[in-house]
N, C-alpha and C. Protein backbone atom coordinates (compact mmCIF):
# COMPACT_ATOMS: atom_id res chain seq x y z
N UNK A 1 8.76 15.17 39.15
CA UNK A 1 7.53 14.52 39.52
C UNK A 1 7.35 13.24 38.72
N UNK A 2 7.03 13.52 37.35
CA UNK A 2 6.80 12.20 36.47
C UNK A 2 8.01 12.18 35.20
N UNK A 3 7.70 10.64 35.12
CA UNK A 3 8.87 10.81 33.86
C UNK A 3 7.90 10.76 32.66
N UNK A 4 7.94 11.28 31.52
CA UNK A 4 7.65 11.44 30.45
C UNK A 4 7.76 10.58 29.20
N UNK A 5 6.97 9.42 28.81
CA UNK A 5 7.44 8.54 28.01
C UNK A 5 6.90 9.18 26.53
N UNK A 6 8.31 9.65 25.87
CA UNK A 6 7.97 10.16 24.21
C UNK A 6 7.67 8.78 23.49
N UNK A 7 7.17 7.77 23.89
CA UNK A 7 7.17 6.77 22.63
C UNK A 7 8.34 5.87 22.27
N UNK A 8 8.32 5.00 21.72
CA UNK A 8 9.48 3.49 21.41
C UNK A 8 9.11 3.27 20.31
N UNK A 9 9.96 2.98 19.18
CA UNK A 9 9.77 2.34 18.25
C UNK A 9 9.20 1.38 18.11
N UNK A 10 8.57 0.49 17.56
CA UNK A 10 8.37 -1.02 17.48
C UNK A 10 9.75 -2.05 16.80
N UNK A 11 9.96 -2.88 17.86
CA UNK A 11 10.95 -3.89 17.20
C UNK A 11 9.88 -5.23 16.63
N UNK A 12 10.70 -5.95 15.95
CA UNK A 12 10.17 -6.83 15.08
C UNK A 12 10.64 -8.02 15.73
N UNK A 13 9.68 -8.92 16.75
CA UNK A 13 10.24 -9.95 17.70
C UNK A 13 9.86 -11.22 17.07
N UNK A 14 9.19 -11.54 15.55
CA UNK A 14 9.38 -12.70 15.04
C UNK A 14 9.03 -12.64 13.84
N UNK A 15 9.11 -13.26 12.66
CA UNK A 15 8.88 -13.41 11.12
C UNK A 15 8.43 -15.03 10.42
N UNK A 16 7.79 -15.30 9.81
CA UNK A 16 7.56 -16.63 9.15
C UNK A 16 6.93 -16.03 8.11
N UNK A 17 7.54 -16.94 7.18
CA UNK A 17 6.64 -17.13 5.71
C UNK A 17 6.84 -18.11 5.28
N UNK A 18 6.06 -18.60 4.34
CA UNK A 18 5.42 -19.79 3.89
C UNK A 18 5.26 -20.27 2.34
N UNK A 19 6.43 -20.47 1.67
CA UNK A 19 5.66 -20.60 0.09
C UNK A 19 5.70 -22.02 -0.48
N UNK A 20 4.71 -21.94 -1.37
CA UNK A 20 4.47 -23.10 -2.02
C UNK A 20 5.16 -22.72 -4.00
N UNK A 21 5.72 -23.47 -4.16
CA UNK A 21 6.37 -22.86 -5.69
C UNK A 21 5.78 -24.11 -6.69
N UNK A 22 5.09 -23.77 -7.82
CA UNK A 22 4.79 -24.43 -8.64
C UNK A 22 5.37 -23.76 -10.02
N UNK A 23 5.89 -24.64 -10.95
CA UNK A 23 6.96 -24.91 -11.55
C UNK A 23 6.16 -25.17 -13.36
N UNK A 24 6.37 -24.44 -14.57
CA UNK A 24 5.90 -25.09 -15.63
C UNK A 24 6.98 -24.40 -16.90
N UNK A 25 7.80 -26.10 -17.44
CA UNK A 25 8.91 -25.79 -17.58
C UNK A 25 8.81 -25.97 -19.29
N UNK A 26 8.87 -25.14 -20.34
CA UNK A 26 8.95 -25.36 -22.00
C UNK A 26 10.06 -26.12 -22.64
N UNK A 27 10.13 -26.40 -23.47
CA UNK A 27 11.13 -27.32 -24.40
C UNK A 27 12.43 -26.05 -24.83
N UNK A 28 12.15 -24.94 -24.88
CA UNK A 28 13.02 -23.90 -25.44
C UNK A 28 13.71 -23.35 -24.79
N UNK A 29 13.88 -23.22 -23.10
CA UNK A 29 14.51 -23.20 -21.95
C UNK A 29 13.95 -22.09 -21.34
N UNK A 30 12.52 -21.97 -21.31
CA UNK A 30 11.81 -20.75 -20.82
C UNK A 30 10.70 -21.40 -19.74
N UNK A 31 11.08 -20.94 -18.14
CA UNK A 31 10.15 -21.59 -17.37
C UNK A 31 9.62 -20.61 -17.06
N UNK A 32 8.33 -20.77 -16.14
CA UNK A 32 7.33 -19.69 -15.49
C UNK A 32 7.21 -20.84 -13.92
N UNK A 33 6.72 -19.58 -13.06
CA UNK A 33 6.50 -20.31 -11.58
C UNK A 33 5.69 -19.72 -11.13
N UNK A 34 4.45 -20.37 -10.20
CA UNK A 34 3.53 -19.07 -9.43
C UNK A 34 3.86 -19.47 -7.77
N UNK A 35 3.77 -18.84 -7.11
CA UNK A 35 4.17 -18.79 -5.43
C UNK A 35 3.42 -18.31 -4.75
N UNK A 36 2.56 -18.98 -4.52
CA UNK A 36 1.68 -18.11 -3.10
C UNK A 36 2.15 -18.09 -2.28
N UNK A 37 2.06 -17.39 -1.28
CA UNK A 37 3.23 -17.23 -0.06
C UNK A 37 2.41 -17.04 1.06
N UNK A 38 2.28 -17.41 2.57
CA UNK A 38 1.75 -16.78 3.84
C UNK A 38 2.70 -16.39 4.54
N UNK A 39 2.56 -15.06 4.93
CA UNK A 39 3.84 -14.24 5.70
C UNK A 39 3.17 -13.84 7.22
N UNK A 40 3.84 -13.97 8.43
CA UNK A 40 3.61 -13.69 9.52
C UNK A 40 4.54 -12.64 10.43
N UNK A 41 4.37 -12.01 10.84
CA UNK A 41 5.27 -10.54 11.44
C UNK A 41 4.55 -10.49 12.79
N UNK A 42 5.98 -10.53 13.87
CA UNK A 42 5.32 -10.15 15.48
C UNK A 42 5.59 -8.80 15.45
N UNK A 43 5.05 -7.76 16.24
CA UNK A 43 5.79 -6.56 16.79
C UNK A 43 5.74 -6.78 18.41
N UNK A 44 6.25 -5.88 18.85
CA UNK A 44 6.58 -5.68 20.50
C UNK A 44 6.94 -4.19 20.40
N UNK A 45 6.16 -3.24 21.31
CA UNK A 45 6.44 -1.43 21.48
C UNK A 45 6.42 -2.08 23.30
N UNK A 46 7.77 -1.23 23.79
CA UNK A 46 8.23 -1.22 25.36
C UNK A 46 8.28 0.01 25.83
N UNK A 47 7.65 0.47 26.04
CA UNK A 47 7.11 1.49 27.59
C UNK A 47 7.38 1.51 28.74
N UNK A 48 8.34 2.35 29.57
CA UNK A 48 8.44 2.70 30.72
C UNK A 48 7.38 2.86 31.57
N UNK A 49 6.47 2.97 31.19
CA UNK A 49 4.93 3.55 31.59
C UNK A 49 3.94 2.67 31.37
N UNK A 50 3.63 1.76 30.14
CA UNK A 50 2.66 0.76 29.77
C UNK A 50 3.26 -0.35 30.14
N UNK A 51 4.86 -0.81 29.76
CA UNK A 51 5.31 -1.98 29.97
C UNK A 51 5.38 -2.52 28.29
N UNK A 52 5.00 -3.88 28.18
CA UNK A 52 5.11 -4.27 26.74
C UNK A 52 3.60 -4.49 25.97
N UNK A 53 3.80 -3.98 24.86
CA UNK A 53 2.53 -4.32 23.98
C UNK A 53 3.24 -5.17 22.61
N UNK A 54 1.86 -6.08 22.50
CA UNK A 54 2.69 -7.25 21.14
C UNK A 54 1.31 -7.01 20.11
N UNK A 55 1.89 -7.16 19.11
CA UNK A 55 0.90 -7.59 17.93
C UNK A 55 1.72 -8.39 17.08
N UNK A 56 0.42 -9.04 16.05
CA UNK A 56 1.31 -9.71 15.08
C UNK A 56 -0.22 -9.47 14.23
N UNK A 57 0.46 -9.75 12.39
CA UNK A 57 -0.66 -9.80 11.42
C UNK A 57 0.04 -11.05 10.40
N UNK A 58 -0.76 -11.13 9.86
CA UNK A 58 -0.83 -12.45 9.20
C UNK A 58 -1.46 -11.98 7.44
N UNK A 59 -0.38 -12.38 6.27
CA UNK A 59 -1.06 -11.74 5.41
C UNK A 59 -0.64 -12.95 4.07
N UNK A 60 -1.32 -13.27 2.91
CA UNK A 60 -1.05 -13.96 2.21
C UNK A 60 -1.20 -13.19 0.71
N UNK A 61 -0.16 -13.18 0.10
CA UNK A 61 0.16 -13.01 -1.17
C UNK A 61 0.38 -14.11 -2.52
N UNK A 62 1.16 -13.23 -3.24
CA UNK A 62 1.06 -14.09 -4.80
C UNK A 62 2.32 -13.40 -5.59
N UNK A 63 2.96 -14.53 -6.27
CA UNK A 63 4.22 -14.21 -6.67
C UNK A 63 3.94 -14.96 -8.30
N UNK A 64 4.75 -14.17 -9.21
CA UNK A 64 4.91 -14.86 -10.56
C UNK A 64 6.48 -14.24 -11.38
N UNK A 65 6.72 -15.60 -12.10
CA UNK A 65 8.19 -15.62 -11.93
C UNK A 65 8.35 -16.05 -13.30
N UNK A 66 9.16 -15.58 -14.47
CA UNK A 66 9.42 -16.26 -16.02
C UNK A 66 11.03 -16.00 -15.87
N UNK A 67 11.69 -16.93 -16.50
CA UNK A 67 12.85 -17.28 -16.35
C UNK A 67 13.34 -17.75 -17.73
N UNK A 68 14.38 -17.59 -18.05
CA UNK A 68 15.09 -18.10 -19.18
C UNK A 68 16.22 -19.07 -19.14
N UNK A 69 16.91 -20.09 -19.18
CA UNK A 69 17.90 -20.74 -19.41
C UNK A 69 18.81 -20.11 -20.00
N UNK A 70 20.05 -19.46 -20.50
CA UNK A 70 21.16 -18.91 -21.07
C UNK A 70 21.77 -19.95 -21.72
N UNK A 71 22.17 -20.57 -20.85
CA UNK A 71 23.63 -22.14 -21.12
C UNK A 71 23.22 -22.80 -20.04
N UNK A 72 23.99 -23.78 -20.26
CA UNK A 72 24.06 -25.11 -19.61
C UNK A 72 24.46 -24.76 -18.02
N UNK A 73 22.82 -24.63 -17.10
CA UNK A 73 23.49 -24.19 -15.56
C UNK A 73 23.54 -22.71 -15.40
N UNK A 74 22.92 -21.92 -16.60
CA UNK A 74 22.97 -20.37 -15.98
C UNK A 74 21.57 -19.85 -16.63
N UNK A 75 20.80 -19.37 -15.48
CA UNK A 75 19.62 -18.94 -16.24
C UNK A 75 19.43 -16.98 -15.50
N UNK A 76 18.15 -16.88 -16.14
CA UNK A 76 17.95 -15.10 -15.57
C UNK A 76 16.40 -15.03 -15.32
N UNK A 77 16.07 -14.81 -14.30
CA UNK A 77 14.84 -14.27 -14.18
C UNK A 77 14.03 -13.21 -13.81
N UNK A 78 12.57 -12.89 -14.02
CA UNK A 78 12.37 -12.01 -13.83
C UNK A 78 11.09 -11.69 -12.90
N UNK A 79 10.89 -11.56 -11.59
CA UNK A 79 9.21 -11.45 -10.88
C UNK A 79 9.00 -10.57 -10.39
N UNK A 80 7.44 -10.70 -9.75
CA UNK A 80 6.74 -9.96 -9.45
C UNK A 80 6.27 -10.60 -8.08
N UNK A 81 5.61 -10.27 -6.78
CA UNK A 81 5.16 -10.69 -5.61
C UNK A 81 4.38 -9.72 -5.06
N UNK A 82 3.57 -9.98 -4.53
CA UNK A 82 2.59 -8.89 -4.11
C UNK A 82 1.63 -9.78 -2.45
N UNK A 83 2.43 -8.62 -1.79
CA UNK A 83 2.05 -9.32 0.05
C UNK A 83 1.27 -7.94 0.83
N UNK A 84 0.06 -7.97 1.06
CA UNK A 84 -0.73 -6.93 1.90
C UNK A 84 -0.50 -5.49 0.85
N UNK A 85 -0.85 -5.66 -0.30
CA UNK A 85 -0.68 -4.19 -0.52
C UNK A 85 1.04 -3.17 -0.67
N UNK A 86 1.93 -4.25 -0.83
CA UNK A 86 3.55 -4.06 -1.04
C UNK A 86 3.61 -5.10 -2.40
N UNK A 87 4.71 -4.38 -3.42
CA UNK A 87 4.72 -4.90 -4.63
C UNK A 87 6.27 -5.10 -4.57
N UNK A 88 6.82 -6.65 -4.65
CA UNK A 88 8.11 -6.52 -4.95
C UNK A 88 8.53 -7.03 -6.53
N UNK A 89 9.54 -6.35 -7.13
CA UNK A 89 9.83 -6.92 -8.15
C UNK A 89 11.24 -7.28 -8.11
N UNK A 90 11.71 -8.53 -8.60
CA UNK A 90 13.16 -9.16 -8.69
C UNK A 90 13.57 -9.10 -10.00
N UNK A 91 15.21 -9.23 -9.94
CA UNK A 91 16.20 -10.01 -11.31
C UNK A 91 16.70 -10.69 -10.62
N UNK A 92 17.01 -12.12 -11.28
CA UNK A 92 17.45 -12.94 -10.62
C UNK A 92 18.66 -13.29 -11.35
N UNK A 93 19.62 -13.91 -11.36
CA UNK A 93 20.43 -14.71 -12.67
C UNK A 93 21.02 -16.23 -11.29
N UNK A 94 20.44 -16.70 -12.09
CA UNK A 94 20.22 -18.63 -11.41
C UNK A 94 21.69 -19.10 -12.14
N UNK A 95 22.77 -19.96 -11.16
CA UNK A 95 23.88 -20.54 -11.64
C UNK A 95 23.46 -21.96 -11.78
């Protein structure tokens, strides 16, 4: 009689983000950076039965970043970023 739609995942049909990096650099080879960032995410869920549904959200965060120089051309860093309630933390090592 009918077909039965169990549900579709959501795929992820576009992404943008946005940062601005500001930069404050010491005499001893120790910088810091702050990054606000605006991040944008589409979804799309496809249904046999509904057809297509889209959303997208829009969310702006804050990033902070201290870094060290090593030698000449090799540094290491270390941050923090925080977008909608998700906390990322990095190591970096910069050539």
């Amino acid at each position: 009689c009918c077909e039965r739609d169990v549900g579709r995942f959501p795929e992820i049909s576009d992404t943008t983000a946005v940062s601005v990096r500001v930069e404050y650099d010491t005499n001893v080879g120790l910088y810091y950076f702050a990054q606000p960032t605006w991040f944008d995410v589409g979804l799309d869920v496809s249904s046999p039965n509904f057809g297509t549904l889209s959303a997208s959200s829009s969310e702006v965060g804050f990033g902070i970043v201290a870094g060290l120089e090593i030698s000449q051309g090799w540094s290491v860093e270390l941050g923090y970023e925080s977008i909608d309630d998700t906390d990322f933390i990095s190591v970096g090592l910069g050539l």
